[in-house]
N, C-alpha and C. Protein backbone atom coordinates (compact mmCIF):
# COMPACT_ATOMS: atom_id res chain seq x y z
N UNK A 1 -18.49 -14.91 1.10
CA UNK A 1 -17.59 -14.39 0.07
C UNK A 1 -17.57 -12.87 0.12
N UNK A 2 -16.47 -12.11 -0.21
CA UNK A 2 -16.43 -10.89 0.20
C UNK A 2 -16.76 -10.34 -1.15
N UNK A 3 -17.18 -9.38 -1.21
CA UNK A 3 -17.69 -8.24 -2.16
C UNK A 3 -16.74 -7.14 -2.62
N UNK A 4 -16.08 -6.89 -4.05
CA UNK A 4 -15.23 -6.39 -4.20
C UNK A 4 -15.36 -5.26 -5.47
N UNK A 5 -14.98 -3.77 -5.06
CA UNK A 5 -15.74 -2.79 -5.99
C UNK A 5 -14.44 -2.62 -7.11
N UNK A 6 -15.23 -2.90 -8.62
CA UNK A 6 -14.40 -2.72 -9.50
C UNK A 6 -13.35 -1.51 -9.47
N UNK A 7 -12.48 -0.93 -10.10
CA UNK A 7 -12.06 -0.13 -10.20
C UNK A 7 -11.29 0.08 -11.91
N UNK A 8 -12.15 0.80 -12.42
CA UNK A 8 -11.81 0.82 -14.37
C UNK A 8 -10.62 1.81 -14.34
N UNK A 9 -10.45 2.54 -13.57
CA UNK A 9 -9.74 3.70 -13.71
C UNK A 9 -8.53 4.08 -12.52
N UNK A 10 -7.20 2.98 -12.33
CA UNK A 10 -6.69 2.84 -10.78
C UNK A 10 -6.33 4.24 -10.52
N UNK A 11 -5.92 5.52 -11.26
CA UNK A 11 -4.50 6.16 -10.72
C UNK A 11 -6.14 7.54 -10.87
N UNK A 12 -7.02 7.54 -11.72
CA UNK A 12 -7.85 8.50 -11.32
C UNK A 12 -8.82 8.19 -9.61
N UNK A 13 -8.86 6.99 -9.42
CA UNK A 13 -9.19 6.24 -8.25
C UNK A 13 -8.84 7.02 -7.21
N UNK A 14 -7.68 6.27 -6.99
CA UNK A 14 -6.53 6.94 -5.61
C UNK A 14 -6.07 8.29 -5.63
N UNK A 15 -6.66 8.96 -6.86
CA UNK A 15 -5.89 10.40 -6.27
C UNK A 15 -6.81 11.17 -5.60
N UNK A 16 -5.89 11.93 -4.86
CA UNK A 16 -7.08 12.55 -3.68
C UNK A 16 -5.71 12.06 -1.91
N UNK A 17 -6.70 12.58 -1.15
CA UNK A 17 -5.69 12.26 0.25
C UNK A 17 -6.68 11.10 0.89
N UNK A 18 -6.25 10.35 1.73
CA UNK A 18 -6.75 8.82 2.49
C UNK A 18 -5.97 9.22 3.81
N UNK A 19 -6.84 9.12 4.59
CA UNK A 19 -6.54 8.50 6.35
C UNK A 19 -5.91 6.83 6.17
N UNK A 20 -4.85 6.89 6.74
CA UNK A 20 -4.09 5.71 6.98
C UNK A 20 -4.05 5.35 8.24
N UNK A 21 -4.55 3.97 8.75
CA UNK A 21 -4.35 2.88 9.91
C UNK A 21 -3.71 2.28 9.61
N UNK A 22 -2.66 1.15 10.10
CA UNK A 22 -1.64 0.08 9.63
C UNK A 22 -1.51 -0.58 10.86
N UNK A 23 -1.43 -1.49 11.26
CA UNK A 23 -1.07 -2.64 12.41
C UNK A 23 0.09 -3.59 11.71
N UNK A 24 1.08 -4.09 12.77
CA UNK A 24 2.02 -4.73 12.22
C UNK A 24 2.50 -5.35 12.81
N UNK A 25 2.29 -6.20 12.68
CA UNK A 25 2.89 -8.12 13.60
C UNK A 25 4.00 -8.43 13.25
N UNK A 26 4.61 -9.02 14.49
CA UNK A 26 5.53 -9.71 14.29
C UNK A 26 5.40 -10.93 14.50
N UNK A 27 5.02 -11.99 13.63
CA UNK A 27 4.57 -13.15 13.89
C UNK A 27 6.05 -13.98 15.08
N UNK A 28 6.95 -13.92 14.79
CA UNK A 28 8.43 -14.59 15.15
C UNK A 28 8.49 -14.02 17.02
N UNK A 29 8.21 -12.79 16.62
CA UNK A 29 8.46 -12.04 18.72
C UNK A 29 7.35 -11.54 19.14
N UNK A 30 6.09 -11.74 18.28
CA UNK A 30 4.98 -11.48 18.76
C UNK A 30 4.55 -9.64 18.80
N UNK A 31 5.46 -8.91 19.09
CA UNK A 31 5.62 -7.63 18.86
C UNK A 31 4.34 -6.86 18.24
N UNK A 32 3.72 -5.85 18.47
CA UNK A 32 2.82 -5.23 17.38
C UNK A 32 3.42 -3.81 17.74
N UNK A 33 3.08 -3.00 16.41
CA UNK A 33 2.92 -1.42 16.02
C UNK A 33 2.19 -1.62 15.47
N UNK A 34 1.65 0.25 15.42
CA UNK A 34 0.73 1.36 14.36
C UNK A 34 1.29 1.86 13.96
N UNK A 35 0.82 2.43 12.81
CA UNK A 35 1.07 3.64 12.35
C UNK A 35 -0.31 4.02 12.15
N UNK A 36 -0.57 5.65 12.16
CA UNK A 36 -1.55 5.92 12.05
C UNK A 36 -0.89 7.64 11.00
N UNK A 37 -1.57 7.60 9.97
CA UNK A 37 -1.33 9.05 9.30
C UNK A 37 -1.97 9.26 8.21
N UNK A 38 -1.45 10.00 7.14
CA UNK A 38 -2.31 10.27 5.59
C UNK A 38 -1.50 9.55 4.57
N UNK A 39 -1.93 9.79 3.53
CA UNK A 39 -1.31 9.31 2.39
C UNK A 39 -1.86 10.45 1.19
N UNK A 40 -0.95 10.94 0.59
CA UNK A 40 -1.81 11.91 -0.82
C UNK A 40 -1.43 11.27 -1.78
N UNK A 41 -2.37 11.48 -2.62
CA UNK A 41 -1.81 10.60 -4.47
C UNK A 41 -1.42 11.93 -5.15
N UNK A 42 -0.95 12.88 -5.36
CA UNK A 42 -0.91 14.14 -6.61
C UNK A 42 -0.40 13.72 -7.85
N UNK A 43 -0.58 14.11 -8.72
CA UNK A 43 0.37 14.30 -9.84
C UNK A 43 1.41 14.45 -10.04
N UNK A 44 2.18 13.14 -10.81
CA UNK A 44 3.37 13.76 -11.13
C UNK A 44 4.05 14.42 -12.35
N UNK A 45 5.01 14.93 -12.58
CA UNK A 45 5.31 15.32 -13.87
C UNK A 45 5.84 14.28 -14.51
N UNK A 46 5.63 14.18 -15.72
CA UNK A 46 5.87 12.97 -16.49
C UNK A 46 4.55 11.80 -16.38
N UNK A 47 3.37 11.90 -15.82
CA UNK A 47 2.44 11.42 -15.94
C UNK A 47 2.42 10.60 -14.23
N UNK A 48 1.18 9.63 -13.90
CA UNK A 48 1.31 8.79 -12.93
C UNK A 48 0.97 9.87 -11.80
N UNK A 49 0.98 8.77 -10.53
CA UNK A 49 0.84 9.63 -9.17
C UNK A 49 2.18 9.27 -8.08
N UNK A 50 2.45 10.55 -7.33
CA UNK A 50 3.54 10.59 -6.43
C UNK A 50 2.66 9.91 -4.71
N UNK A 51 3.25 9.04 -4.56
CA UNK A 51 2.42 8.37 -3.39
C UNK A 51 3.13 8.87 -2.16
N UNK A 52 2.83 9.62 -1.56
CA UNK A 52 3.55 10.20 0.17
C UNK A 52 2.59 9.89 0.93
N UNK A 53 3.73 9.32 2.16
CA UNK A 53 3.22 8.80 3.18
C UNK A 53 3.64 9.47 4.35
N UNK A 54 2.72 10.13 5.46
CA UNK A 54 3.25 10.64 6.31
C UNK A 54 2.43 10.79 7.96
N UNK A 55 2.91 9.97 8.80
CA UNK A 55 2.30 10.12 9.90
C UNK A 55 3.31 9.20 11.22
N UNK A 56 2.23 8.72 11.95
CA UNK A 56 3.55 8.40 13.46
C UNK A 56 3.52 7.22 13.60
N UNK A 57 4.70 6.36 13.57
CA UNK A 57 4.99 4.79 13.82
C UNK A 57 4.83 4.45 15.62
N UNK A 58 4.60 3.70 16.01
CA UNK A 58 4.37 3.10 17.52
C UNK A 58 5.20 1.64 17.09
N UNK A 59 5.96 1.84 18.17
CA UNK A 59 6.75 0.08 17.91
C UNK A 59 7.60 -0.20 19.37
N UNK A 60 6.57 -0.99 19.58
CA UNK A 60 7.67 -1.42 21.44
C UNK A 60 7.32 -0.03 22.19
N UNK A 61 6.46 0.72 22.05
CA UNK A 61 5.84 1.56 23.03
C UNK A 61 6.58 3.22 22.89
N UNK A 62 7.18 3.15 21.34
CA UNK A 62 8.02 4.28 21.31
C UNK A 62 7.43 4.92 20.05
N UNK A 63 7.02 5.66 19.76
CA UNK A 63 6.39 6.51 18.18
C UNK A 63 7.65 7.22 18.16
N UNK A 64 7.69 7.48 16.55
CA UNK A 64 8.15 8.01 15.75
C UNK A 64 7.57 8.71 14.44
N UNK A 65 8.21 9.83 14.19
CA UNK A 65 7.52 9.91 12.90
C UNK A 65 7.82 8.96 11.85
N UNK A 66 7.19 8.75 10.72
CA UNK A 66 7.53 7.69 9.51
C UNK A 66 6.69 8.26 8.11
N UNK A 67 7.55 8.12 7.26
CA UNK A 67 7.10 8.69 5.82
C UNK A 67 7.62 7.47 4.96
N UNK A 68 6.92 7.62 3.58
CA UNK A 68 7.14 6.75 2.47
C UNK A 68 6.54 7.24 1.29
N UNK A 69 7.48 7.39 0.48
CA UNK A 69 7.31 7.62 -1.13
C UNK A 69 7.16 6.70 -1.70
N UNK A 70 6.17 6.52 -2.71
CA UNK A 70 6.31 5.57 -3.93
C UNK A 70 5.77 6.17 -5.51
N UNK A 71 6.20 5.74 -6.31
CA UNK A 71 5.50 6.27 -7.42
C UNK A 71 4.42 5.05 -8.50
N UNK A 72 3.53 5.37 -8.44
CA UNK A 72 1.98 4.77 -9.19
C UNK A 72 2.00 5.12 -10.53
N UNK A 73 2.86 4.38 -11.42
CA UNK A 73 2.91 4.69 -12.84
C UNK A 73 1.92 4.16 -13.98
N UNK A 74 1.64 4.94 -15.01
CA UNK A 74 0.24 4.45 -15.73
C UNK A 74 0.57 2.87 -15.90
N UNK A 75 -0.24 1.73 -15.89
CA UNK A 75 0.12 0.55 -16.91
C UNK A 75 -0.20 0.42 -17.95
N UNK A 76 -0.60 -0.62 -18.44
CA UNK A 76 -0.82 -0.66 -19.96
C UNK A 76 -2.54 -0.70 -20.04
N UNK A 77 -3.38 -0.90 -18.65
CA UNK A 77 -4.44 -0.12 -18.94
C UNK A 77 -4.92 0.67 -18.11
N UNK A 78 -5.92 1.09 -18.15
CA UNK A 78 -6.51 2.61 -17.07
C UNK A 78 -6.44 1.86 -15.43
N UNK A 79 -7.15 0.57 -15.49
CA UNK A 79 -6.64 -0.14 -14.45
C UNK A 79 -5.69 -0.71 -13.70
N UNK A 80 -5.05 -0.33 -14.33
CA UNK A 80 -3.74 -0.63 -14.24
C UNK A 80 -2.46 0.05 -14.00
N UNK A 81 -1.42 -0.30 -12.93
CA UNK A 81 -0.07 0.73 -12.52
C UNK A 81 0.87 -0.45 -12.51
N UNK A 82 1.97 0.36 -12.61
CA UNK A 82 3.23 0.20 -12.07
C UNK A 82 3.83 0.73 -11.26
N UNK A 83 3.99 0.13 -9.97
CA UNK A 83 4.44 0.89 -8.27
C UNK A 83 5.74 0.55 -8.28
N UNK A 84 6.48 1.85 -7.72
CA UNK A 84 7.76 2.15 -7.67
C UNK A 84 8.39 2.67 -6.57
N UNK A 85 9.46 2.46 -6.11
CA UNK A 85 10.09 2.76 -4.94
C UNK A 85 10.70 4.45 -5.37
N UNK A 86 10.38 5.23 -4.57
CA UNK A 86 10.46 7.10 -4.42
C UNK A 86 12.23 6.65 -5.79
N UNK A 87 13.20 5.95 -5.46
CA UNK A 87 14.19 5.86 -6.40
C UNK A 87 14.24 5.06 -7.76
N UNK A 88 12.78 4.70 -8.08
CA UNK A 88 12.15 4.27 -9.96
C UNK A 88 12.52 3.07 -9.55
N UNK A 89 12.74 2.17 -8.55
CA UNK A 89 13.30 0.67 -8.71
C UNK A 89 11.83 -0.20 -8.91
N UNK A 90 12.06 -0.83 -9.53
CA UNK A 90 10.60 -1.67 -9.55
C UNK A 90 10.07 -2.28 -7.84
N UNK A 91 8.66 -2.40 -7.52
CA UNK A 91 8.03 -2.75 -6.50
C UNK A 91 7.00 -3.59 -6.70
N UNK A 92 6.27 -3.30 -7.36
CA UNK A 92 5.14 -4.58 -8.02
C UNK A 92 3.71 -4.09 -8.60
N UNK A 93 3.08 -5.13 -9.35
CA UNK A 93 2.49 -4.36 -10.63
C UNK A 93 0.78 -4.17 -9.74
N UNK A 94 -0.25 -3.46 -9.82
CA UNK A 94 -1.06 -3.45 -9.68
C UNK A 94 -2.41 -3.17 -10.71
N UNK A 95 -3.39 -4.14 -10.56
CA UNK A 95 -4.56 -4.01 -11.53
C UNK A 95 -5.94 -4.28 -10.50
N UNK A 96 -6.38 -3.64 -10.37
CA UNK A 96 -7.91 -3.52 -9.51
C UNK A 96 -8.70 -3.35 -10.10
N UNK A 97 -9.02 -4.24 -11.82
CA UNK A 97 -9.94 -3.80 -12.44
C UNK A 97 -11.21 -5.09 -12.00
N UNK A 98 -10.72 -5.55 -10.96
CA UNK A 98 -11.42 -7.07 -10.66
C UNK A 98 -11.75 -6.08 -9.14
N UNK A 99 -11.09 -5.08 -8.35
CA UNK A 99 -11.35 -4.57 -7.09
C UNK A 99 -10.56 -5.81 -6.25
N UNK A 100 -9.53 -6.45 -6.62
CA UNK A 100 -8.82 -7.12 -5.87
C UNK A 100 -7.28 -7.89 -6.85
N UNK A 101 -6.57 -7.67 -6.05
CA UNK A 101 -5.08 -8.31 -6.67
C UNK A 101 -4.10 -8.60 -5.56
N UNK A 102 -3.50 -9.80 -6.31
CA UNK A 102 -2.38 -10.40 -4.93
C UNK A 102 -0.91 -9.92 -5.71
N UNK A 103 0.21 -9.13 -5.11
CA UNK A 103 1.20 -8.68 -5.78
C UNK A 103 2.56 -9.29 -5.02
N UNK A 104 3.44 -9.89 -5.56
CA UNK A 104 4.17 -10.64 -4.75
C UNK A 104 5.96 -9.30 -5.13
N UNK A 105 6.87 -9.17 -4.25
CA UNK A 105 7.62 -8.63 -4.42
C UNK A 105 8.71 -9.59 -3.82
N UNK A 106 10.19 -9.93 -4.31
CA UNK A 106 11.51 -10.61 -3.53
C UNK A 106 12.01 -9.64 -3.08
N UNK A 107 12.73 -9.64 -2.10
CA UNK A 107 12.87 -8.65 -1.51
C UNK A 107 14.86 -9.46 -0.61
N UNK A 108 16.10 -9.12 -1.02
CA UNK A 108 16.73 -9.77 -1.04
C UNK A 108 16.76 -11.53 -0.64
N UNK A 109 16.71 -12.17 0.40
CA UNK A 109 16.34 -13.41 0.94
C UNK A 109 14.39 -13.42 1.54
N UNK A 110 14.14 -12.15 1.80
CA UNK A 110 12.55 -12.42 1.74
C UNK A 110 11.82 -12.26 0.75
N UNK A 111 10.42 -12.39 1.08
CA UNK A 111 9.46 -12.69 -0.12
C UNK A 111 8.41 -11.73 0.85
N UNK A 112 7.73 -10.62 0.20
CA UNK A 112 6.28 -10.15 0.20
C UNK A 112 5.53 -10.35 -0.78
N UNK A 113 4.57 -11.06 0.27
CA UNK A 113 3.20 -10.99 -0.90
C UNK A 113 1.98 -9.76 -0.28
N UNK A 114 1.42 -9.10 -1.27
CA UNK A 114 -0.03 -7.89 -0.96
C UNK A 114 -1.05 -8.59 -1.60
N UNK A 115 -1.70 -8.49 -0.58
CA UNK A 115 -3.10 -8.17 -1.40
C UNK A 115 -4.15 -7.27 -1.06
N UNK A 116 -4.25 -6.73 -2.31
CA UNK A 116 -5.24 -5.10 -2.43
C UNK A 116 -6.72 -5.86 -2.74
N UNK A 117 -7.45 -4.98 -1.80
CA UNK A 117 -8.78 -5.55 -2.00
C UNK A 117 -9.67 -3.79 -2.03
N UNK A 118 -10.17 -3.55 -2.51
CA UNK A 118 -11.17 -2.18 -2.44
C UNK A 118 -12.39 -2.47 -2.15
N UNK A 119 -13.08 -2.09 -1.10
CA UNK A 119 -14.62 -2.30 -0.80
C UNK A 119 -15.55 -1.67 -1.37
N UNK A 120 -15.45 0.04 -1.30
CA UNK A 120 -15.99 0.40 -1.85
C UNK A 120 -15.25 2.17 -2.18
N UNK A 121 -16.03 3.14 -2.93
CA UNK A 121 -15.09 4.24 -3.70
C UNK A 121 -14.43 5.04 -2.60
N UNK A 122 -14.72 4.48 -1.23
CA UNK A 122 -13.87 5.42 -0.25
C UNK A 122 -13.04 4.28 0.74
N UNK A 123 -12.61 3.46 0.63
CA UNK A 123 -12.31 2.05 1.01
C UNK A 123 -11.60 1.00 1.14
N UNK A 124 -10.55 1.11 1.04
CA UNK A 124 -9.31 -0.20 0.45
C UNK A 124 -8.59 -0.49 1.49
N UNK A 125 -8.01 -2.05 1.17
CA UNK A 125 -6.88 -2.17 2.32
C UNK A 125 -6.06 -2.70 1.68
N UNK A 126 -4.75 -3.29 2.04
CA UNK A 126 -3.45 -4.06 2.16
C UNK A 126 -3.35 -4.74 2.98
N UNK A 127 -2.88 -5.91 2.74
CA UNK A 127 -2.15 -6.68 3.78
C UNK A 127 -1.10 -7.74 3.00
N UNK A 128 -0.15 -7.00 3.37
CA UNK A 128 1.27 -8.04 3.14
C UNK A 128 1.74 -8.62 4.06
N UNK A 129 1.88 -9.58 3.47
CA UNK A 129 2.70 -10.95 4.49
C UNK A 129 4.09 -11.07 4.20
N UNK A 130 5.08 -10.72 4.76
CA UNK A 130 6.76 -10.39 4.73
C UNK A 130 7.12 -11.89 5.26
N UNK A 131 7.87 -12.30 5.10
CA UNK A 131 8.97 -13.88 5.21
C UNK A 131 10.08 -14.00 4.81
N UNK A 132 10.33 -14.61 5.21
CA UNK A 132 12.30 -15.05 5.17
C UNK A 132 12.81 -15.02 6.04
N UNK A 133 14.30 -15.26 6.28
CA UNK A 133 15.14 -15.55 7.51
C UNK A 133 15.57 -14.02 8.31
N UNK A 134 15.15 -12.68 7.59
CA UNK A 134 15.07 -11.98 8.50
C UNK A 134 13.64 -11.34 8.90
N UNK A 135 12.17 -11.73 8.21
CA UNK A 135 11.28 -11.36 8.79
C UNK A 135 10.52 -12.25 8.36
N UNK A 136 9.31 -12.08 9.92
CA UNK A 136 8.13 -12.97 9.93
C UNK A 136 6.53 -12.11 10.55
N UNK A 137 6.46 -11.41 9.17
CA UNK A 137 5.32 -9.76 9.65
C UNK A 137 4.14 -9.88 8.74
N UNK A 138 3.34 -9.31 9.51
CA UNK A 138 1.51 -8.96 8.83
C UNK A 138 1.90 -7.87 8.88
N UNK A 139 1.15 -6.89 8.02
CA UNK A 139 1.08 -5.49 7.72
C UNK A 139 -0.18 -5.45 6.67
N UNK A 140 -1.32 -4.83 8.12
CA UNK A 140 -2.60 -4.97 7.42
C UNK A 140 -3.02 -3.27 7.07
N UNK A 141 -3.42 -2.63 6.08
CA UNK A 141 -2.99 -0.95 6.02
C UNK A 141 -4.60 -0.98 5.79
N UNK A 142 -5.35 0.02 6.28
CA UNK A 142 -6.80 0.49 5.46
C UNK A 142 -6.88 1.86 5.59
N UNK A 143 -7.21 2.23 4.12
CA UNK A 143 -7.37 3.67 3.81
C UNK A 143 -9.08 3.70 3.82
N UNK A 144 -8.85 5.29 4.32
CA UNK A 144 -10.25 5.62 4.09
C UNK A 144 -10.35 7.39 3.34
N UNK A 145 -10.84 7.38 2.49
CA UNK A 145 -11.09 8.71 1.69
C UNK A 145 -11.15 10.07 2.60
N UNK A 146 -10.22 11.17 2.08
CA UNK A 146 -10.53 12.05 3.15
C UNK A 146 -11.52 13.31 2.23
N UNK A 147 -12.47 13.66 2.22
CA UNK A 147 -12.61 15.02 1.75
C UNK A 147 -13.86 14.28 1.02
């Protein structure tokens, strides 16, 4: 059974910068990429954290750069957010006061499901499983604390 570190406090947690790994399957063509880059949590105005993502995609033997915004809004407890796409659209709710949560998002005809697991205070991963009639992908992400 895996061992999973509480987290009382999500958005004081994650702020700070993380080294990002990501691998990404294509279960359907077999296909894999990386990405390999950072991620910073800062402050935003109006409360919550601004999530930027920024480093180099590998896919079919070609890198690119690749970035991603999201916004980490307080929830209704310290453990607790509401994740948002960089344009406020809803994305899915997160609580790691257990150090683990499964977050499911629809996504027009597909379905993602995450699940956040934290090991320990410098430590966490993702892995969403993407489906539907236009994708069939793993996307396993692990951060590691920088500083």
């Amino acid at each position: 059974m895996d061992a999973y570190w509480p987290v009382p406090d999500l958005l004081a947690h994650l702020a700070g910068r993380w080294r990002v790994e990501r691998s990404v399957r294509d279960l359907a063509g077999g296909d894999e990429g990386h990405f390999t880059g950072t991620t910073v949590f800062a402050p935003r105005d109006g409360g919550g954290l601004l999530h930027e993502e920024s480093g180099t995609f590998t896919w079919r033997g070609t890198a690119r750069p690749a970035t991603r915004t999201l916004l980490f809004l307080p929830g209704p407890a310290p453990g607790r957010a509401d994740v948002r796409f960089a344009d406020g659209r809803p994305f899915h709710e997160l609580d790691l006061t257990t150090g683990r949560y499964v977050a499911d998002h629809p996504c027009a005809a597909d379905s993602y499901r995450g699940e956040f697991t934290v090991r320990d205070a410098g430590h966490w991963r993702t892995v969403w499983r993407v489906g539907g009639p236009a994708k069939d992908l793993v996307l396993r992400t692990d951060y590691a604390r920088e500083g």
